[in-house]
Protein backbone atom coordinates (compact mmCIF):
# COMPACT_ATOMS: atom_id res chain seq x y z
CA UNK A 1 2.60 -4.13 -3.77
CA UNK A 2 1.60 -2.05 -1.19
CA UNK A 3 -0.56 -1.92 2.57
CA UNK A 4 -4.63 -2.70 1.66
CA UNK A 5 -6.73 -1.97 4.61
CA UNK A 6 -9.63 -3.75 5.17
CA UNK A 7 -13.09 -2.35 7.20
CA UNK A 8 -15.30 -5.82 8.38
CA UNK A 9 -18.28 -6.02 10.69
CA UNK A 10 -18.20 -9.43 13.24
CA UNK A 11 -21.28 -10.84 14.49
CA UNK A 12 -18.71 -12.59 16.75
CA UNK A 13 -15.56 -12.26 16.45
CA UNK A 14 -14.06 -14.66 18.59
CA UNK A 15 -16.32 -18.03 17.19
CA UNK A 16 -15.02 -16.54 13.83
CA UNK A 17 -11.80 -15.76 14.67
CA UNK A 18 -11.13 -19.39 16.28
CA UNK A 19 -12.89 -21.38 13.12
CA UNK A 20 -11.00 -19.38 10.05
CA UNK A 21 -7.80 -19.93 12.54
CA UNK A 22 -8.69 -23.66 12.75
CA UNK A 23 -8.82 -24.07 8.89
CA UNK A 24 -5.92 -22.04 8.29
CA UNK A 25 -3.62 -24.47 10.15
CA UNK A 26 -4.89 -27.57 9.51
CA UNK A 27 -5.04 -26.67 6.03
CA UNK A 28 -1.15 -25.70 5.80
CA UNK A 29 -0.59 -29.05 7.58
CA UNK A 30 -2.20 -30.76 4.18
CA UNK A 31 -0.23 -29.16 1.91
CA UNK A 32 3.22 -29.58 4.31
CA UNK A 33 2.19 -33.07 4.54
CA UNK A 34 2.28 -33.41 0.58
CA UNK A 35 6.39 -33.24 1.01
CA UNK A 36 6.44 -31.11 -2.48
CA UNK A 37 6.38 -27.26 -3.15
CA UNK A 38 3.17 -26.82 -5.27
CA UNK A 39 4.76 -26.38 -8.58
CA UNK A 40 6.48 -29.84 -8.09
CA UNK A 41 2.40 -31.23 -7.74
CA UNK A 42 0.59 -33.31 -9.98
CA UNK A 43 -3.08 -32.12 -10.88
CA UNK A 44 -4.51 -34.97 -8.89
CA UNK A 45 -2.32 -34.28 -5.98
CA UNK A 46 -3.76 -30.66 -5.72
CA UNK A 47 -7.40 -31.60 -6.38
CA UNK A 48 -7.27 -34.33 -3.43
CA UNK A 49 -6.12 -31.20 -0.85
CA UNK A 50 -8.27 -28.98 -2.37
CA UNK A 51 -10.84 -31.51 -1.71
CA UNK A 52 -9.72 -32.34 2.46
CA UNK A 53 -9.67 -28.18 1.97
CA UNK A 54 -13.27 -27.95 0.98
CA UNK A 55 -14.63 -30.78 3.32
CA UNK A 56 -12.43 -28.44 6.07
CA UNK A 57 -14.36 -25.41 5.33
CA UNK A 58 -17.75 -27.15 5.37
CA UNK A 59 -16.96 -28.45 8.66
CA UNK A 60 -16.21 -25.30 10.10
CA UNK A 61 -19.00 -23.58 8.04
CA UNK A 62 -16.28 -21.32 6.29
CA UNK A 63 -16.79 -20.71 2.21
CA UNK A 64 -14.21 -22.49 0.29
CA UNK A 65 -11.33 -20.04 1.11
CA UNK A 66 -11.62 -20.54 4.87
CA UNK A 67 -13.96 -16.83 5.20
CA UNK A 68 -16.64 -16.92 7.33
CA UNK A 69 -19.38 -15.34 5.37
CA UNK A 70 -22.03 -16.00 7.85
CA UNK A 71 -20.79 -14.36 10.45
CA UNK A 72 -18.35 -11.73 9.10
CA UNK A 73 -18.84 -8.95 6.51
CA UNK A 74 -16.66 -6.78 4.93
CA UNK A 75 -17.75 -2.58 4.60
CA UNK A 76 -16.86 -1.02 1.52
CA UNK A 77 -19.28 1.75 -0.14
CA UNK A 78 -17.93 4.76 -2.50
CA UNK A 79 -17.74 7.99 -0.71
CA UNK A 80 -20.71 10.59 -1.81
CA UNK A 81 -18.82 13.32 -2.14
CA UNK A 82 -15.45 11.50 -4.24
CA UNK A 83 -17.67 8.23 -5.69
CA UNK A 84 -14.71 7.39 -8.05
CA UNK A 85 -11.98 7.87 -5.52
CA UNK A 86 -10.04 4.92 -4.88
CA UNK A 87 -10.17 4.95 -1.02
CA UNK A 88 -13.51 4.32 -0.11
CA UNK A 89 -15.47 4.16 3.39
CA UNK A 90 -13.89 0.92 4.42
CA UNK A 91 -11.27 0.29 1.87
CA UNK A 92 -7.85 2.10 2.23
CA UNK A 93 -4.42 1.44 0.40
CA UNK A 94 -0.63 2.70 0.59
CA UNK A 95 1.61 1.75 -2.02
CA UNK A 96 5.37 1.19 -1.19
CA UNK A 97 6.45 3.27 -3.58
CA UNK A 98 7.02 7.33 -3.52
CA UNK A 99 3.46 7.66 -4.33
CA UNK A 100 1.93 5.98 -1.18
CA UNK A 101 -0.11 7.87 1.28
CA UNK A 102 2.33 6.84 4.15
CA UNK A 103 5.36 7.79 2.41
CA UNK A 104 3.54 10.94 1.42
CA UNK A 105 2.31 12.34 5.00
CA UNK A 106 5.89 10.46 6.62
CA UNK A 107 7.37 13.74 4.09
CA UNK A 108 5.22 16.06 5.07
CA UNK A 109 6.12 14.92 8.79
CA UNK A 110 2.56 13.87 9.02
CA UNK A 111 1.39 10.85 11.18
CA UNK A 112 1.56 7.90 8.73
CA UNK A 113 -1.71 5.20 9.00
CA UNK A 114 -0.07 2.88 11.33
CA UNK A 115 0.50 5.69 13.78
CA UNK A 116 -3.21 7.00 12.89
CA UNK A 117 -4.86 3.77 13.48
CA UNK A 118 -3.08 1.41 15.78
CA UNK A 119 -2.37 2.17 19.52
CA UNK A 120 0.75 1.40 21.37
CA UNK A 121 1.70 -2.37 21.63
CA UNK A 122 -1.05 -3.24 18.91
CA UNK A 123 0.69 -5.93 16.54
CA UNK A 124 -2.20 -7.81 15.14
CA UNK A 125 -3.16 -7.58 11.49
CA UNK A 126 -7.26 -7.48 12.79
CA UNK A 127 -7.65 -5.08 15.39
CA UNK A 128 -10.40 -2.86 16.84
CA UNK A 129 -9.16 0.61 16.88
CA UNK A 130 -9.90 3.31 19.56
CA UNK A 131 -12.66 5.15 16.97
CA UNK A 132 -12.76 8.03 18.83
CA UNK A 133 -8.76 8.57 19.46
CA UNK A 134 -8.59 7.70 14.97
CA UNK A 135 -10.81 10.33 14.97
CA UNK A 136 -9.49 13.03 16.44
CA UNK A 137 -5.58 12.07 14.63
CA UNK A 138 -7.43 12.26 11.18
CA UNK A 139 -8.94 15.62 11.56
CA UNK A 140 -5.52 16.84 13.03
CA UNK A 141 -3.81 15.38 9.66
CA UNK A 142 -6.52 17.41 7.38
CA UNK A 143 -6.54 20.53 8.85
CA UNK A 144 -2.24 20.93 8.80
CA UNK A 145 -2.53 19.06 5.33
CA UNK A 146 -4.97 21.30 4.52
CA UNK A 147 -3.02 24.02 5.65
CA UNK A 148 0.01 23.10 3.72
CA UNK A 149 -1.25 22.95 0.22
CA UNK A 150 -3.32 26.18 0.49
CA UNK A 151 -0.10 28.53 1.93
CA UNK A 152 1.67 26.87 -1.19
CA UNK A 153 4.03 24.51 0.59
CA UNK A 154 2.81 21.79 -1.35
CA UNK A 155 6.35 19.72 -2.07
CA UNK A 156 7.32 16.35 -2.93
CA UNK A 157 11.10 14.84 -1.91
CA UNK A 158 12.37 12.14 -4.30
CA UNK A 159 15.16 10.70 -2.92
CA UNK A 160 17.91 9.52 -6.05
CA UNK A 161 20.41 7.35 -4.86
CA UNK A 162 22.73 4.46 -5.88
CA UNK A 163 21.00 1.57 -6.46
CA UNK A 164 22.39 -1.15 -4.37
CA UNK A 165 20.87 -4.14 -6.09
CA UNK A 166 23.41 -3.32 -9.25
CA UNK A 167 26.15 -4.58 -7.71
CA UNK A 168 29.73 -2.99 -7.71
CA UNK A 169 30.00 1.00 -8.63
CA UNK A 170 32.76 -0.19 -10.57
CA UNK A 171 30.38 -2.49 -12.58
CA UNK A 172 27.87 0.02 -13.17
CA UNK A 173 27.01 0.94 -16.83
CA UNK A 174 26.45 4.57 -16.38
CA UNK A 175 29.44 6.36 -16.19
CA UNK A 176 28.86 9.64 -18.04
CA UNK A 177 26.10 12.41 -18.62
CA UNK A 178 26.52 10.42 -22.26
CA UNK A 179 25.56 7.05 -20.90
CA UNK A 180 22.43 8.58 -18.95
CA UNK A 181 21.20 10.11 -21.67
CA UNK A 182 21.39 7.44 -24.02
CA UNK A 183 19.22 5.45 -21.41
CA UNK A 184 16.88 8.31 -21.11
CA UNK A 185 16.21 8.13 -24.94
CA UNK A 186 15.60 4.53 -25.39
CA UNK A 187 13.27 4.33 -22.76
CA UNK A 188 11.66 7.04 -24.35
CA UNK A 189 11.67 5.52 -27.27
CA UNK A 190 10.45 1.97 -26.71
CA UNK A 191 7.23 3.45 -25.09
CA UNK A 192 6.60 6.65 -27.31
CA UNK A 193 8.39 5.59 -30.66
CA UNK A 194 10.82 7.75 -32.62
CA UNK A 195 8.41 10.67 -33.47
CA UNK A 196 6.18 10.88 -30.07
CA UNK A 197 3.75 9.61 -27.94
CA UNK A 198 1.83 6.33 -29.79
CA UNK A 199 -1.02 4.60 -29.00
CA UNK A 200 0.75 2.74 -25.60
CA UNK A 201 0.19 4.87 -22.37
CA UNK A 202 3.41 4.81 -20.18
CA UNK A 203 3.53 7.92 -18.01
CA UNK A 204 5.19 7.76 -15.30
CA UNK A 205 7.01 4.32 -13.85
CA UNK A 206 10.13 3.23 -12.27
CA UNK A 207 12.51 0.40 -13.32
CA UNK A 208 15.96 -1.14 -12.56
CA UNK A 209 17.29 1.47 -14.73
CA UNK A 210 16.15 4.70 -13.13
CA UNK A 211 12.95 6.68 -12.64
CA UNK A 212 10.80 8.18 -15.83
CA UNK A 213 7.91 11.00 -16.20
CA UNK A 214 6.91 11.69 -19.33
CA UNK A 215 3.46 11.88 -18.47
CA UNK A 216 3.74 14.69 -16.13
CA UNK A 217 7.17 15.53 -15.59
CA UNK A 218 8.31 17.02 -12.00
CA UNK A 219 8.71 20.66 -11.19
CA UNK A 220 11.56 20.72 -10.00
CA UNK A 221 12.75 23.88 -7.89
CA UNK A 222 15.25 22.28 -5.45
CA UNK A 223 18.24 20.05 -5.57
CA UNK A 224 19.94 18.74 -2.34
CA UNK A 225 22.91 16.38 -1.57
CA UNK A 226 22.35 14.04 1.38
CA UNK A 227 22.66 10.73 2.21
CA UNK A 228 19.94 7.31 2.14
CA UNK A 229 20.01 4.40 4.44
CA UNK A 230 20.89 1.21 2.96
CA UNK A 231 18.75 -1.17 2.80
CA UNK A 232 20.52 -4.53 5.05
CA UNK A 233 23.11 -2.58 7.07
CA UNK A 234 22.81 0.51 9.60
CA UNK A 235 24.98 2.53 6.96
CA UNK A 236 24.10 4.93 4.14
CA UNK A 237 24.69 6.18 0.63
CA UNK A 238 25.08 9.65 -0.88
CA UNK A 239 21.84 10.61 -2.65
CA UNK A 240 20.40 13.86 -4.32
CA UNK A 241 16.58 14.71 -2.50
CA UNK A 242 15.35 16.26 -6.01
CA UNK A 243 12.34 18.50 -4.01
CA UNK A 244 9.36 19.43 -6.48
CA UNK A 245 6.16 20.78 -6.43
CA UNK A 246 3.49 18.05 -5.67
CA UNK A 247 0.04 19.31 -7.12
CA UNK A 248 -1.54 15.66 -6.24
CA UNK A 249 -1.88 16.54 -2.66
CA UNK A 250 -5.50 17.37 -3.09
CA UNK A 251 -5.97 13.77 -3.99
CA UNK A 252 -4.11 12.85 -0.66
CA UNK A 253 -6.88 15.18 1.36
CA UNK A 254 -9.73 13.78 -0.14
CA UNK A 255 -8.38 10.33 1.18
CA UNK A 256 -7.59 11.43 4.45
CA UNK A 257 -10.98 13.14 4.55
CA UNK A 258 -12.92 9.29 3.18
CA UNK A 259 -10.75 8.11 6.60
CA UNK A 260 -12.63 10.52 8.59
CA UNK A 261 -15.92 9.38 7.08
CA UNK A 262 -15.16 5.79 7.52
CA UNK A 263 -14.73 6.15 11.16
CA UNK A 264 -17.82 8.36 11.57
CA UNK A 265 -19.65 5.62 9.81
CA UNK A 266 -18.40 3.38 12.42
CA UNK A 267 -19.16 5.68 15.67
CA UNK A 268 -22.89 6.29 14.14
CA UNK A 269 -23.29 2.29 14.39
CA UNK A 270 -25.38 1.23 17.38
CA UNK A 271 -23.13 -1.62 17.27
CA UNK A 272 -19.36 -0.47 16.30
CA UNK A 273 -17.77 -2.43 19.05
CA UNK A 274 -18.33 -5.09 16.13
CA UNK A 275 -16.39 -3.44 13.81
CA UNK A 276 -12.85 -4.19 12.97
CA UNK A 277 -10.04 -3.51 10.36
CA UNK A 278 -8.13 -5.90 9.08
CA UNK A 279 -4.38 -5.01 7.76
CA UNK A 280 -2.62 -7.05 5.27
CA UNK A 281 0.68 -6.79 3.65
């Protein structure tokens, strides 16, 4: 799970805009007409919407998943310098989890992408940026990110708190160094076997029962008690911020500097009022 952001080129946005909008509401109204959730469906029941859904799309001179392809393209190419990076010019992606680009410049007290790329009282998930403002934020964020990894201040925060989702304290299965430990050992075990690594590749994941690195274990060099918003209430926990070195933030750079090149790629277009980025979940 995570934010995916999306470059596209409109030959006209508002026709398209107005047609995919069309087929996405009439084509909800199909399946809300059907009076079952989809899993409750007969096969023939789906094939005769998918059907109205296709004849829809034709109409409207979408493809069969409501895009216009006609009229709208979407701009990914691999960066020259990083070709096997995963952000590319017109492809960018945050994960929720600690090892997200937002959650890694929000950290570092960095501008996070939202702040970056949207202007005040934008809300839409397709937008047309202000290039040149994007621009200017981006190279801001490289130079002081820059600047932080080569003075050495290169540090990650993992915040290690009580998980709420397990219910009561009092209920809670780990009560002792004992207990954590013998946790620690099976996961280790169940991935790496009894006598080390084997042939299934596990490093580093998170589960309902804590947080593991055994590919690349963190450095850690500070330890501080705090406290962690909950996550339905205006109230927090206590929580330890473990603080460790982060040697990954070159990778982070290169990103930010593939932003910088995606919006340069726009600003050289003859045409970039045309251009767009689309924002999904």
């Amino acid at each position: 799970m995570g934010l995916d952001i999306y470059l596209y080129k409109y030959e006209n946005y508002p026709d398209t805009k107005k047609r995919e909008d069309i087929y996405e509401k009439e084509s909800s109204l199909y399946w809300e007409k059907a009076g079952k959730k989809y899993d409750e469906m007969t096969e023939e029941e789906k094939d005769e919407i998918n059907e109205m859904d296709k004849k829809l799309a034709e109409k409207l001179n979408l493809d069969k998943y409501g895009e216009d392809e006609t009229l709208k393209k979407q701009i990914e190419i691999d960066y020259e310098k990083y070709p096997d990076h995963y952000f590319k010019i017109g492809y960018f992606r945050s994960s929720y989890n600690e090892s997200g680009i937002d959650r890694k410049l929000r950290n570092l007290d960095l501008p996070v992408l939202d702040e970056i790329f949207r202007y005040e009282g934008e809300e839409d998930y397709c937008f047309q940026p202000i290039w040149e403002s994007c621009l200017e934020r981006l190279k801001d964020v490289h130079d002081k990110l820059q600047k932080i990894i080569s003075e050495g201040e290169n540090y990650g925060v993992a915040p290690e708190g009580y998980n709420e989702f397990q219910g009561s304290p009092n209920d809670h299965p780990i009560k002792t160094p004992e207990d954590a430990l013998k946790v620690f050992l099976e996961e280790k075990r169940q991935h790496y076997g009894d006598k080390g690594k084997n042939d299934i590749d596990m490093p580093s994941y998170s589960s309902s029962r804590g947080e593991f690195y055994f590919g690349k274990p963190l450095e850690i060099v500070g330890v501080i008690s705090g406290v962690k918003k909950r996550f339905f209430v205006e109230e927090h926990l206590p929580c330890q911020y473990l603080i460790y070195k982060d040697d990954s933030l070159d990778w982070y750079l290169q990103a930010v500097e593939i932003m910088i090149a995606t919006v340069e790629y726009v600003l050289a277009q003859a045409d970039s009022e045309k251009y767009y980025l689309h924002w999904s979940g």
